[in-house]
C-alpha atoms as a PDB file:
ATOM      1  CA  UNK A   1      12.112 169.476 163.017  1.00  0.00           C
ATOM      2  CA  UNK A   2      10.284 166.268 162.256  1.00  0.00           C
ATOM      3  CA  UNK A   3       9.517 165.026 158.786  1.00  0.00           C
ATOM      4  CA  UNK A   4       5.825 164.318 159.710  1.00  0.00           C
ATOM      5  CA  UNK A   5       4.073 164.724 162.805  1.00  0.00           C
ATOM      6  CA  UNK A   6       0.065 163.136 163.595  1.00  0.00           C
ATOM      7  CA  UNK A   7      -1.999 164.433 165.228  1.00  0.00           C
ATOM      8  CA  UNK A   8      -5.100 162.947 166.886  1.00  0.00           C
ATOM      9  CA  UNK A   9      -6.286 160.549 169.433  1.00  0.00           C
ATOM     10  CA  UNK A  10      -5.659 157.149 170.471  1.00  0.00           C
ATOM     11  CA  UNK A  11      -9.251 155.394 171.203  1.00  0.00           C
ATOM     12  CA  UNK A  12     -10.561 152.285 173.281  1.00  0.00           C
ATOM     13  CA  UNK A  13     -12.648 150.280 171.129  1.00  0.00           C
ATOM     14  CA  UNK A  14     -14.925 147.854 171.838  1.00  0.00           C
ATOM     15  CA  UNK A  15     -15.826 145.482 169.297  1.00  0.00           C
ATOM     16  CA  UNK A  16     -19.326 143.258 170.116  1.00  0.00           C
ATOM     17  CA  UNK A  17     -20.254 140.615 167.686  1.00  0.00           C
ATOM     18  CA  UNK A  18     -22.393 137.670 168.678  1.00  0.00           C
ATOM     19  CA  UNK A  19     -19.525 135.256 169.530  1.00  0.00           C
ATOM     20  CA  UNK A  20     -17.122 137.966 171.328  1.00  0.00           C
ATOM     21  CA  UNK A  21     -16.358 141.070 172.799  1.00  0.00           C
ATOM     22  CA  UNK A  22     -12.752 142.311 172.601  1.00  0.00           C
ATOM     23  CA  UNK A  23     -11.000 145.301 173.916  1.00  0.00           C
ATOM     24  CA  UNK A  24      -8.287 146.988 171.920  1.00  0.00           C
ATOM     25  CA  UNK A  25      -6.779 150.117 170.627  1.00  0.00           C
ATOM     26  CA  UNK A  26      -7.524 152.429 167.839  1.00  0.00           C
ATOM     27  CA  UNK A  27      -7.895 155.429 166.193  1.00  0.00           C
ATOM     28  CA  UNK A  28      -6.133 157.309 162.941  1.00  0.00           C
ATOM     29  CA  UNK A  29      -2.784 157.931 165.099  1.00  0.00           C
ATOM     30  CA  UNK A  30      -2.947 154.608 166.098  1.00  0.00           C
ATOM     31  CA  UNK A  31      -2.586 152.803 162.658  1.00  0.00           C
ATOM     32  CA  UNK A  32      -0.844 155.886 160.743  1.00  0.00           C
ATOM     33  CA  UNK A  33       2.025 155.710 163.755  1.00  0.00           C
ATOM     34  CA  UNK A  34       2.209 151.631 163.677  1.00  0.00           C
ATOM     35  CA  UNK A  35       2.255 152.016 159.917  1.00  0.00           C
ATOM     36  CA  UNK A  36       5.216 154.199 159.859  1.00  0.00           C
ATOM     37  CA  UNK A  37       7.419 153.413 162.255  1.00  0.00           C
ATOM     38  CA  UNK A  38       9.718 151.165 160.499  1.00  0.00           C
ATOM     39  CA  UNK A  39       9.835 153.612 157.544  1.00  0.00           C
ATOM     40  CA  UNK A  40      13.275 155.826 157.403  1.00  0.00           C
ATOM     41  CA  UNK A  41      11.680 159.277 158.505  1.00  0.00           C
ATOM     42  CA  UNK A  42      11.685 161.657 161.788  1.00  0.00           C
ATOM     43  CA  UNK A  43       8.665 160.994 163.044  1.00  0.00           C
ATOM     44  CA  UNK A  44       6.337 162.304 165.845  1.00  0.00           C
ATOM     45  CA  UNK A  45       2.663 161.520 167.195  1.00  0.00           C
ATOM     46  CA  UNK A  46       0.904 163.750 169.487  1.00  0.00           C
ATOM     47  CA  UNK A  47      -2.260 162.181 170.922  1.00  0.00           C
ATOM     48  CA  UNK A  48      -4.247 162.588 174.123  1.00  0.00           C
ATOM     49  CA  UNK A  49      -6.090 160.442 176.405  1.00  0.00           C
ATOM     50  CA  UNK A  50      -6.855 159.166 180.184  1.00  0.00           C
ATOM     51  CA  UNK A  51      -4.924 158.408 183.004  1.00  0.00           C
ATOM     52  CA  UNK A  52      -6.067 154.733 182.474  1.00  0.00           C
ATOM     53  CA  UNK A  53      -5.008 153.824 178.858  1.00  0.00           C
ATOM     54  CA  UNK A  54      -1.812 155.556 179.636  1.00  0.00           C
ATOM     55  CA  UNK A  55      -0.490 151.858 179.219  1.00  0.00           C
ATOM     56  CA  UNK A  56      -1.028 151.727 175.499  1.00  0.00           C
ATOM     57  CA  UNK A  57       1.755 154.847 175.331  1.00  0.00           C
ATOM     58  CA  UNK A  58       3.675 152.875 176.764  1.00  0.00           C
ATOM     59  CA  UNK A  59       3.661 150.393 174.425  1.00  0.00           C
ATOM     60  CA  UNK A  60       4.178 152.378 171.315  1.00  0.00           C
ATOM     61  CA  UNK A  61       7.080 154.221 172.878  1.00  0.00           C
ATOM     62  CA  UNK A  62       8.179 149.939 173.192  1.00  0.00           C
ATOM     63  CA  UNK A  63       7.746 149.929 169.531  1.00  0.00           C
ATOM     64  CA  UNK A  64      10.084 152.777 168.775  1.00  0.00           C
ATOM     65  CA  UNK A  65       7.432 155.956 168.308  1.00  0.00           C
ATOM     66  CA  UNK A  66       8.216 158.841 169.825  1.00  0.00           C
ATOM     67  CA  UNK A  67       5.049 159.957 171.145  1.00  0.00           C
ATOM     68  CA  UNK A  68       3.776 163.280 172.916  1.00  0.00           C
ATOM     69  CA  UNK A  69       0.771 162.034 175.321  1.00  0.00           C
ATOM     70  CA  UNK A  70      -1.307 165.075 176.441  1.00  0.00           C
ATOM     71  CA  UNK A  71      -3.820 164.518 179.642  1.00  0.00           C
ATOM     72  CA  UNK A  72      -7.648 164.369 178.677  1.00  0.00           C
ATOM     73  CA  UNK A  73      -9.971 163.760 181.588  1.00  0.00           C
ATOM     74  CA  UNK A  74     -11.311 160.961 179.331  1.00  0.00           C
ATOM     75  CA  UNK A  75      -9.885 158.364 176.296  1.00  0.00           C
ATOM     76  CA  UNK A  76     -12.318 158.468 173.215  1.00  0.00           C
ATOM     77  CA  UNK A  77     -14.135 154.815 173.807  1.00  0.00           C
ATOM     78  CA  UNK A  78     -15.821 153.688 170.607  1.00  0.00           C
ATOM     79  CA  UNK A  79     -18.555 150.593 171.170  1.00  0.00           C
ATOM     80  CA  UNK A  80     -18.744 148.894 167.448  1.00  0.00           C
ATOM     81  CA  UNK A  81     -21.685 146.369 167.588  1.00  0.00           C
ATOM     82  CA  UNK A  82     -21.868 144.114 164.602  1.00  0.00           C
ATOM     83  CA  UNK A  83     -25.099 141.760 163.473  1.00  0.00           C
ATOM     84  CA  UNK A  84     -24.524 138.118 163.009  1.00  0.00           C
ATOM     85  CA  UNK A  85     -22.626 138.196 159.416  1.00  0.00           C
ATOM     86  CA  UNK A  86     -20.978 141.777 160.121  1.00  0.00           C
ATOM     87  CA  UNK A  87     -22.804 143.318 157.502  1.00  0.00           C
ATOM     88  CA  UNK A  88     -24.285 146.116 159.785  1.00  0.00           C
ATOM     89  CA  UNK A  89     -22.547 148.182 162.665  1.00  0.00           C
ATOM     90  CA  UNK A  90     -23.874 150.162 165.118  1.00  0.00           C
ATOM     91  CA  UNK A  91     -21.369 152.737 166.628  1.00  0.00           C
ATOM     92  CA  UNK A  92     -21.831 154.430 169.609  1.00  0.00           C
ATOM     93  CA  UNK A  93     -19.118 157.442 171.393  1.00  0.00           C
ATOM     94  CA  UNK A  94     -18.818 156.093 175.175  1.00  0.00           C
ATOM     95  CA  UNK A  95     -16.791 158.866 176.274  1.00  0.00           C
ATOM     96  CA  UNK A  96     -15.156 161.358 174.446  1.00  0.00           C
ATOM     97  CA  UNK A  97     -11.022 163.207 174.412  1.00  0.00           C
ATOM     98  CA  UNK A  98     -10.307 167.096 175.531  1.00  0.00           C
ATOM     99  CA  UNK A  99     -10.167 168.752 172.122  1.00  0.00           C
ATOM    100  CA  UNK A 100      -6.686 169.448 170.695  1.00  0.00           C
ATOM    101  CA  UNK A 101      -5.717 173.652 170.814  1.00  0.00           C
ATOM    102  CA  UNK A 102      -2.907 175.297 169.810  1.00  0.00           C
ATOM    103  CA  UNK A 103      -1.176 176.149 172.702  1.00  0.00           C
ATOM    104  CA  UNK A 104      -0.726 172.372 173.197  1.00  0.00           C
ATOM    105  CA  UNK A 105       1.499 172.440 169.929  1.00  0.00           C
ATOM    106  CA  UNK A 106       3.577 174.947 170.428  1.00  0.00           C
ATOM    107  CA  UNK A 107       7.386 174.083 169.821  1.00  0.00           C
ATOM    108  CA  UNK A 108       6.762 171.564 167.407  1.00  0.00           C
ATOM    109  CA  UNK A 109       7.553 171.981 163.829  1.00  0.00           C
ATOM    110  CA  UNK A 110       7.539 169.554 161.190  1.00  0.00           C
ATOM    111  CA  UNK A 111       7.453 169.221 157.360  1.00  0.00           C
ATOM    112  CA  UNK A 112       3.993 167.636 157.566  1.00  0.00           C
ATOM    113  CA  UNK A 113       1.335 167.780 159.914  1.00  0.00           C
ATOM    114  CA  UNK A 114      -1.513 164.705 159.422  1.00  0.00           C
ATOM    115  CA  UNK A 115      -4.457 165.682 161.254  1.00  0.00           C
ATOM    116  CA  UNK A 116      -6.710 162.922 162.090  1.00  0.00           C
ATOM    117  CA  UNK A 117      -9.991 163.977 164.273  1.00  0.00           C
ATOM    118  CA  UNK A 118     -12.234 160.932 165.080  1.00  0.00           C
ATOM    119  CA  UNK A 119     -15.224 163.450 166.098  1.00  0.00           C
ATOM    120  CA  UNK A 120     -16.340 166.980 164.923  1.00  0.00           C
ATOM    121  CA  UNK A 121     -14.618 168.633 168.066  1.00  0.00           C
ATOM    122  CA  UNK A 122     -11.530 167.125 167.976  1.00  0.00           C
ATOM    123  CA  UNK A 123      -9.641 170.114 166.151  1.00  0.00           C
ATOM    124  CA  UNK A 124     -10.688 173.295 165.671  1.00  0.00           C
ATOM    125  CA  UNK A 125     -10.066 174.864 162.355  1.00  0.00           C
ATOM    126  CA  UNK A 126      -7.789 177.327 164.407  1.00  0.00           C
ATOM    127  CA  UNK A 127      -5.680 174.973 164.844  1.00  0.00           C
ATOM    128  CA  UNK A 128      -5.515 173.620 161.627  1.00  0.00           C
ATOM    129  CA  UNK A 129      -4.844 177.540 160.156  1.00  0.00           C
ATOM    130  CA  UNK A 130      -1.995 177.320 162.761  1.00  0.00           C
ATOM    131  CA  UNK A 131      -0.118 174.184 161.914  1.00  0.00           C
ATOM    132  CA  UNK A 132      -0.357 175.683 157.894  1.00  0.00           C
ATOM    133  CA  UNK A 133       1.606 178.029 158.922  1.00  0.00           C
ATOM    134  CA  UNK A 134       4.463 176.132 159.770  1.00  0.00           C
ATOM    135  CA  UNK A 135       4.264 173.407 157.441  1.00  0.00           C
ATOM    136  CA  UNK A 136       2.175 171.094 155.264  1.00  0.00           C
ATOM    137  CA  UNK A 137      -1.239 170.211 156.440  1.00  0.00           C
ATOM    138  CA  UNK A 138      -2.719 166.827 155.623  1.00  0.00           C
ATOM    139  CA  UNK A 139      -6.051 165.802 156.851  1.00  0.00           C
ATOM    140  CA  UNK A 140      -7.801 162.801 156.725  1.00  0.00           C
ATOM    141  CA  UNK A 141     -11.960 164.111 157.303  1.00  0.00           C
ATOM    142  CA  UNK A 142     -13.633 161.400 158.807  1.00  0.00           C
ATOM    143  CA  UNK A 143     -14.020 163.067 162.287  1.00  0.00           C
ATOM    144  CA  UNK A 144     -15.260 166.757 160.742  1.00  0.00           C
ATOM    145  CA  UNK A 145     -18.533 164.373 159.397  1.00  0.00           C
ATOM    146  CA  UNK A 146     -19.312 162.462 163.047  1.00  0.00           C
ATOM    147  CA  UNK A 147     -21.762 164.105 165.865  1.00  0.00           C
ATOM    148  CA  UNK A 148     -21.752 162.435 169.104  1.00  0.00           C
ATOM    149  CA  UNK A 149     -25.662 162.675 170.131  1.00  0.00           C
ATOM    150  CA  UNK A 150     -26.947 160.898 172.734  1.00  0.00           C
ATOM    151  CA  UNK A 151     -23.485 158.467 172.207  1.00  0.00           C
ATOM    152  CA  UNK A 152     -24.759 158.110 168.901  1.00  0.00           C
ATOM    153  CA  UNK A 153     -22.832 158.636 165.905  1.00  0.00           C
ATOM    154  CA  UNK A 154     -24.937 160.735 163.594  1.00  0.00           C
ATOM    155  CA  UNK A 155     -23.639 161.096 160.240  1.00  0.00           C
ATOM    156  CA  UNK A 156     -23.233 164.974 159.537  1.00  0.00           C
ATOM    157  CA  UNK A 157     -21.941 167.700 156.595  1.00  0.00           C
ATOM    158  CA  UNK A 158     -18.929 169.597 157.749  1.00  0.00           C
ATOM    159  CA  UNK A 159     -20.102 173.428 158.839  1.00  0.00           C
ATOM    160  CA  UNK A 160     -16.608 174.897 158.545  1.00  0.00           C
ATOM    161  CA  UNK A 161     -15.761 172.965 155.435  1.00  0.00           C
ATOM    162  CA  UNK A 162     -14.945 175.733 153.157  1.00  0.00           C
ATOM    163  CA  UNK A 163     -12.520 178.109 155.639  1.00  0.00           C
ATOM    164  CA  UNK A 164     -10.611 175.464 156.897  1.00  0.00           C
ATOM    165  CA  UNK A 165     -10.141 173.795 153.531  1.00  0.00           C
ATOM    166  CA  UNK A 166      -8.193 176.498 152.467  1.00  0.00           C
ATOM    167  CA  UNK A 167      -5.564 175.428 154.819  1.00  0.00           C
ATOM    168  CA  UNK A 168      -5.333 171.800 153.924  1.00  0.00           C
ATOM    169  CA  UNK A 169      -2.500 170.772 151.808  1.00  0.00           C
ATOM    170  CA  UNK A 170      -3.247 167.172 150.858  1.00  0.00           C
ATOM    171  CA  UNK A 171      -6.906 166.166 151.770  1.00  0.00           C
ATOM    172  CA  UNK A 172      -7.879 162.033 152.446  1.00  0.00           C
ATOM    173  CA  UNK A 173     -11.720 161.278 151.747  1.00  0.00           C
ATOM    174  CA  UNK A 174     -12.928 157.844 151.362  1.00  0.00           C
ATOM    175  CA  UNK A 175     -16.224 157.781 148.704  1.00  0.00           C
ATOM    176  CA  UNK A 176     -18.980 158.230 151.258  1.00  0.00           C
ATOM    177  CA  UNK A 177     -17.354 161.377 153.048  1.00  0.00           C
ATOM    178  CA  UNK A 178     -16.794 162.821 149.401  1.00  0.00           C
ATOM    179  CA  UNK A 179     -20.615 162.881 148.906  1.00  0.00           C
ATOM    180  CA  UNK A 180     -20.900 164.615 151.825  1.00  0.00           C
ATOM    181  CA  UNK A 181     -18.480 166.989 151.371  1.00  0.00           C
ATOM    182  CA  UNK A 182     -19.313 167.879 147.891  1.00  0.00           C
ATOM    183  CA  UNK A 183     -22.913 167.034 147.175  1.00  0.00           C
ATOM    184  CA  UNK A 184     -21.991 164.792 144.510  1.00  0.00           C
ATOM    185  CA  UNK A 185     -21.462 160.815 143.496  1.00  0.00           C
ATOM    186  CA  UNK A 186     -19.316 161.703 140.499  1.00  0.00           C
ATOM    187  CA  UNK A 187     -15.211 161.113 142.043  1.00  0.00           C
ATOM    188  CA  UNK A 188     -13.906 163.691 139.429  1.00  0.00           C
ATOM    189  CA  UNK A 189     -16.339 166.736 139.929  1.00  0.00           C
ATOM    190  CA  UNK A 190     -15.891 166.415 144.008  1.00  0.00           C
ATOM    191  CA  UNK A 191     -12.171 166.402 143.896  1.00  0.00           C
ATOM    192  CA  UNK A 192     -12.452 169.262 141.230  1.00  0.00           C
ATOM    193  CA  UNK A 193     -14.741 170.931 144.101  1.00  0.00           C
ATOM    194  CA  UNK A 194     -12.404 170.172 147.205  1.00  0.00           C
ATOM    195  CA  UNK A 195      -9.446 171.866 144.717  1.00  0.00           C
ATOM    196  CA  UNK A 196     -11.521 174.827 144.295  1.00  0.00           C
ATOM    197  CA  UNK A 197     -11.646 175.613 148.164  1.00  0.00           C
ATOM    198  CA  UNK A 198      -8.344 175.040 148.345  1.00  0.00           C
ATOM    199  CA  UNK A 199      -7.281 171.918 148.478  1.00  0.00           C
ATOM    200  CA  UNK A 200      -3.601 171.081 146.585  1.00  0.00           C
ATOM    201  CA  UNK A 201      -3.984 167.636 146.562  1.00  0.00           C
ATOM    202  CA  UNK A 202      -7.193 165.599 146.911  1.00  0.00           C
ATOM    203  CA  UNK A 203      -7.121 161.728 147.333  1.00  0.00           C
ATOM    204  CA  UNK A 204     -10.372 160.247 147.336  1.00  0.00           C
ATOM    205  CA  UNK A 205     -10.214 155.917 148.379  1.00  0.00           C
ATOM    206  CA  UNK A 206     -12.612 153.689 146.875  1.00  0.00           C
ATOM    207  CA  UNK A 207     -11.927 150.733 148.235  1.00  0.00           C
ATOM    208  CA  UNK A 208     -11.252 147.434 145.998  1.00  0.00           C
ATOM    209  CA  UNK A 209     -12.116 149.959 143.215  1.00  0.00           C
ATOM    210  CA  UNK A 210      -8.608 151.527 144.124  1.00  0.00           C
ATOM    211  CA  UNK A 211      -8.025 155.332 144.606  1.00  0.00           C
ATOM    212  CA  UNK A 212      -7.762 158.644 142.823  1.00  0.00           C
ATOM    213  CA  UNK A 213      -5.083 161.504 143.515  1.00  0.00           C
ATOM    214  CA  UNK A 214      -5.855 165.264 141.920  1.00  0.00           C
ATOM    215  CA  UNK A 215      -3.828 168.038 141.758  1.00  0.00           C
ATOM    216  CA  UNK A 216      -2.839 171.084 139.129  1.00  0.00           C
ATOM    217  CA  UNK A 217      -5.830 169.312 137.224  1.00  0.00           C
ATOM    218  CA  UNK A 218      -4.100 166.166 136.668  1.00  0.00           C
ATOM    219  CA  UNK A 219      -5.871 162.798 137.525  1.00  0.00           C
ATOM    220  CA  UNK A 220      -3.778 160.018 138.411  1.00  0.00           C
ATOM    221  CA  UNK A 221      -5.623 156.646 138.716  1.00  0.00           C
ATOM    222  CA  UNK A 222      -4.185 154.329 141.759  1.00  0.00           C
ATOM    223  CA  UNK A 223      -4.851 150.428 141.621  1.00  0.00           C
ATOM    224  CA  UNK A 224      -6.105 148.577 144.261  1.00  0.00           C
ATOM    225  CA  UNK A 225      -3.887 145.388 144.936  1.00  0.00           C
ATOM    226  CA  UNK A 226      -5.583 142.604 145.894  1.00  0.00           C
ATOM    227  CA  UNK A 227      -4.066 140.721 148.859  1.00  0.00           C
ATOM    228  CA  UNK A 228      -1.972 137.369 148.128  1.00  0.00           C
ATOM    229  CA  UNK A 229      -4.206 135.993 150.954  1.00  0.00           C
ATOM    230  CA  UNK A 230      -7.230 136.495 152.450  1.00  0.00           C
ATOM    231  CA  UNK A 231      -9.498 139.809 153.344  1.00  0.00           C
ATOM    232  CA  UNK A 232      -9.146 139.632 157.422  1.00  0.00           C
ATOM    233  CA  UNK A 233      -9.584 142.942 158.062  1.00  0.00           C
ATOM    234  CA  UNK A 234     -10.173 146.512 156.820  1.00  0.00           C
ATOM    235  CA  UNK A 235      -9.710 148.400 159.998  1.00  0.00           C
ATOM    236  CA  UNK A 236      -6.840 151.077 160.251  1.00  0.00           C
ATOM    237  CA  UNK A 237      -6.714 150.719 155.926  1.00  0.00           C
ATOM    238  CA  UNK A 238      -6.808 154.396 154.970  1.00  0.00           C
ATOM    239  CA  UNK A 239      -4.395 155.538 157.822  1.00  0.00           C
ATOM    240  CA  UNK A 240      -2.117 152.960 156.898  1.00  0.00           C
ATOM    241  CA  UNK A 241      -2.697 154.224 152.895  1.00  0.00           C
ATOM    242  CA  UNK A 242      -2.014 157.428 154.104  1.00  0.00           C
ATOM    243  CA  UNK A 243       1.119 156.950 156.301  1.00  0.00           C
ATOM    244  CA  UNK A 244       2.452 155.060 153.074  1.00  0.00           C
ATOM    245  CA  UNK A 245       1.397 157.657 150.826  1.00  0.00           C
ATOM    246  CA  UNK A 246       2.923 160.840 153.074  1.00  0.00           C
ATOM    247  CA  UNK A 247       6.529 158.292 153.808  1.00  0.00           C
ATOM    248  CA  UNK A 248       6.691 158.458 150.072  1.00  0.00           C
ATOM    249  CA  UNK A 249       6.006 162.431 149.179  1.00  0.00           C
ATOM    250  CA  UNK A 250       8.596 163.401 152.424  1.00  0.00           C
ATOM    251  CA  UNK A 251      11.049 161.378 150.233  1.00  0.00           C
ATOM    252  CA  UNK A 252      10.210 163.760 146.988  1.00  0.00           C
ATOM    253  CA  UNK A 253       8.167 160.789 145.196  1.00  0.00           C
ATOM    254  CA  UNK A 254       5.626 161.653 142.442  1.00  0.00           C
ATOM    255  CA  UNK A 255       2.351 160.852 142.953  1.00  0.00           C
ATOM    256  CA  UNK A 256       1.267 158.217 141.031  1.00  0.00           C
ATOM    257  CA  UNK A 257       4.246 156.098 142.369  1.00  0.00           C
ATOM    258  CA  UNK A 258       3.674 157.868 146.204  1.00  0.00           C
ATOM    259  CA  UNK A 259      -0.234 156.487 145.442  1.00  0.00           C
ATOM    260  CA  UNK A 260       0.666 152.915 144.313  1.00  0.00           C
ATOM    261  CA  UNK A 261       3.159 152.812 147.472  1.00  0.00           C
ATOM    262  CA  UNK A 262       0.104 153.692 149.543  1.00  0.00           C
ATOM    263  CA  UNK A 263      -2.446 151.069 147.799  1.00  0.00           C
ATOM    264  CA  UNK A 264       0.406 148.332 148.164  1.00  0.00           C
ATOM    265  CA  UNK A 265       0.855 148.763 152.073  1.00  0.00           C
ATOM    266  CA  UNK A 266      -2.798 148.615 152.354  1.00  0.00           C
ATOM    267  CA  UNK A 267      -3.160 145.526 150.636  1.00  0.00           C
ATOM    268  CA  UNK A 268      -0.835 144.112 152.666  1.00  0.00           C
ATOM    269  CA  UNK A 269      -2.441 145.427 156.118  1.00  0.00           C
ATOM    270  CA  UNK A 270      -5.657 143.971 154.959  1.00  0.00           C
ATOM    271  CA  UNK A 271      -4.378 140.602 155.292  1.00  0.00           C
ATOM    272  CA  UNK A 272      -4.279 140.917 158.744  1.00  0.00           C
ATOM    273  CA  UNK A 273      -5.837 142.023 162.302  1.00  0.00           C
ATOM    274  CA  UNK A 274      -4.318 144.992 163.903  1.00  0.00           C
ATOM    275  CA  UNK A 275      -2.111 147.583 162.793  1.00  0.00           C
ATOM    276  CA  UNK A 276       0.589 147.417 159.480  1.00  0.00           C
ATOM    277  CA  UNK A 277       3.885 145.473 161.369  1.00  0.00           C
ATOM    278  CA  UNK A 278       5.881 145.149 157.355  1.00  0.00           C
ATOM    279  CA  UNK A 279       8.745 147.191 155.942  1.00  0.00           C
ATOM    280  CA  UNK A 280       9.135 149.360 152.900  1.00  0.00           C
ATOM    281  CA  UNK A 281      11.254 145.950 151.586  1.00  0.00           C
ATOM    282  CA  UNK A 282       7.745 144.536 152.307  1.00  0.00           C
ATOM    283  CA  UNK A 283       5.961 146.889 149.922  1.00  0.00           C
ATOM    284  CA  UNK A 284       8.398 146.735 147.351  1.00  0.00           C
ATOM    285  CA  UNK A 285       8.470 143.160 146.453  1.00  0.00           C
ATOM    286  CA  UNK A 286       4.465 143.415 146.369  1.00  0.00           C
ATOM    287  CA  UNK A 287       5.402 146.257 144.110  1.00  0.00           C
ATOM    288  CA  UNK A 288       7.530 144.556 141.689  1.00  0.00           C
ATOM    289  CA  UNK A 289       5.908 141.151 141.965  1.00  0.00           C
ATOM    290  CA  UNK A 290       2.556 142.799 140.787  1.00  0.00           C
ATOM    291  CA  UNK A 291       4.539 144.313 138.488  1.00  0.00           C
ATOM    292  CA  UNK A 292       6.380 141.296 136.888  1.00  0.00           C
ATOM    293  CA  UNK A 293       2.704 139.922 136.920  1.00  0.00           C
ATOM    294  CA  UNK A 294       1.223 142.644 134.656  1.00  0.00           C
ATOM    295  CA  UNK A 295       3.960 141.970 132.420  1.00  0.00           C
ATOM    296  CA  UNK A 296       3.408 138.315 131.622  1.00  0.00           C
ATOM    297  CA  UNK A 297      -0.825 138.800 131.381  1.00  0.00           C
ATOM    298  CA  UNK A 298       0.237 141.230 128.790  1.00  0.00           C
ATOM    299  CA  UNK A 299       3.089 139.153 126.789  1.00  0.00           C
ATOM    300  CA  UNK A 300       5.983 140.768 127.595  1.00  0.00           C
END
């Protein structure tokens, strides 16, 4: 039995800009296993990919991850093309990963299952109804809102939305996919919404404006820390909010403190390219410095 277990697949992506093109790895599992592996839980990623990025297993199973690598004929290869000042991306699906099923997870039980798709096929809501039935389902969306046409990314609602919703335990939205999702700009009413299909608890990011947990009709407002340094790079931010956020409800935290956890590690990730490398010692002493800050701006 594993505390948590991810689910999704490792990526190739290629990043263009005007002054470089690099090669490197990504996805949700990616960051969410990189992010958690020097936390103090059983942990367990199953991904899938090609023959030829087989390589990159092998270097998180160096790190310490226990991974499960299933065979896909192909690796999902992302191509990110940025314009001169990186203020506009084009994204475009290369190749694209077998789909996940159920058979495939058979024999593995954990207390949590994070589900992170990358594209609309990646898991099908069977699957999803499966995993619920042998523990907690968390699911970051992202993937249920991309369509692959012509290698296009085409931003897209989520058919399914409502029955496999029903399943989800503890649901991760940033603010765009929310509007999707719900129809609506207003943060409260759409996690009201996603509650009302099912949802027990909805965390909606927003970014340097922080993030907001719901659940039994309680709002709990989560800061955003701003980084002791410099912004390097967002990349891999939610997953490594969410692999904070999940360390700290296996260990039975509440969550407002299991949310300011989350926003801490992501301030810290965001100070640097590539996946979360810190410690929950790390995140702590953000914690309480932060906190020792607060106190003096308010005269205590």
């Amino acid at each position: 039995m594993y505390d948590i277990c991810c689910v999704g697949h490792i990526t190739l992506d290629k990043v263009v800009t005007t002054k470089s093109v690099v090669h490197m790895a990504g996805g949700t599992s990616y960051y969410f296993s990189n992010a958690i592996r020097n936390m103090d839980v059983k942990y367990n990623l199953v991904t899938s990919l090609g023959q030829s990025e087989r390589y990159i297993v092998s270097e998180l199973i160096a790190r310490g991850i226990e991974v499960n690598a299933l065979p896909s004929a192909h690796t999902v290869y992302f191509e990110n093309i940025y314009t001169e000042k990186q203020d506009h991306r084009t994204q475009r699906v290369l190749q694209e990963a077998d789909p996940f099923t159920a058979e495939q997870l058979q024999g593995i039980d954990a207390r949590i299952f994070h589900l992170g798709p990358l594209l609309a096929g990646d898991i099908p809501v069977e699957l999803i109804r499966t995993l619920s039935e042998r523990g907690m389902v968390s699911l970051d969306v992202q993937g249920y809102l991309r369509k692959v046409s012509n290698k296009n990314v085409i931003a897209i609602d989520w058919p399914a939305k409502k029955d496999a919703l029903r399943y989800v335990d503890i649901l991760k939205a940033n603010e765009s996919e929310m509007v999707v999702l719900t129809g609506t700009e207003d943060v409260r009413a759409s996690a009201r919404i996603l509650s009302d299909w099912g949802v027990k608890e909805v965390i909606i990011t927003l970014g340097s404006k922080g993030s907001v947990i719901y659940k039994d009709r309680v709002f709990y407002d989560i800061p955003a820390y701003i980084p002791t340094t410099s912004v390097v790079d967002a990349t891999g931010c939610g997953d490594t909010y969410m692999a904070g956020y999940l360390y700290q409800r296996i260990k039975g935290t509440g969550l407002q403190d299991a949310g300011r956890f989350a926003a801490a590690m992501a301030s810290l990730k965001i100070e640097s390219s590539g996946p979360f490398t810190g410690t929950k010692t790390d995140v702590m002493e953000l914690l309480m410095s932060r906190k020792k800050r607060y106190l003096v701006l308010d005269g205590e």
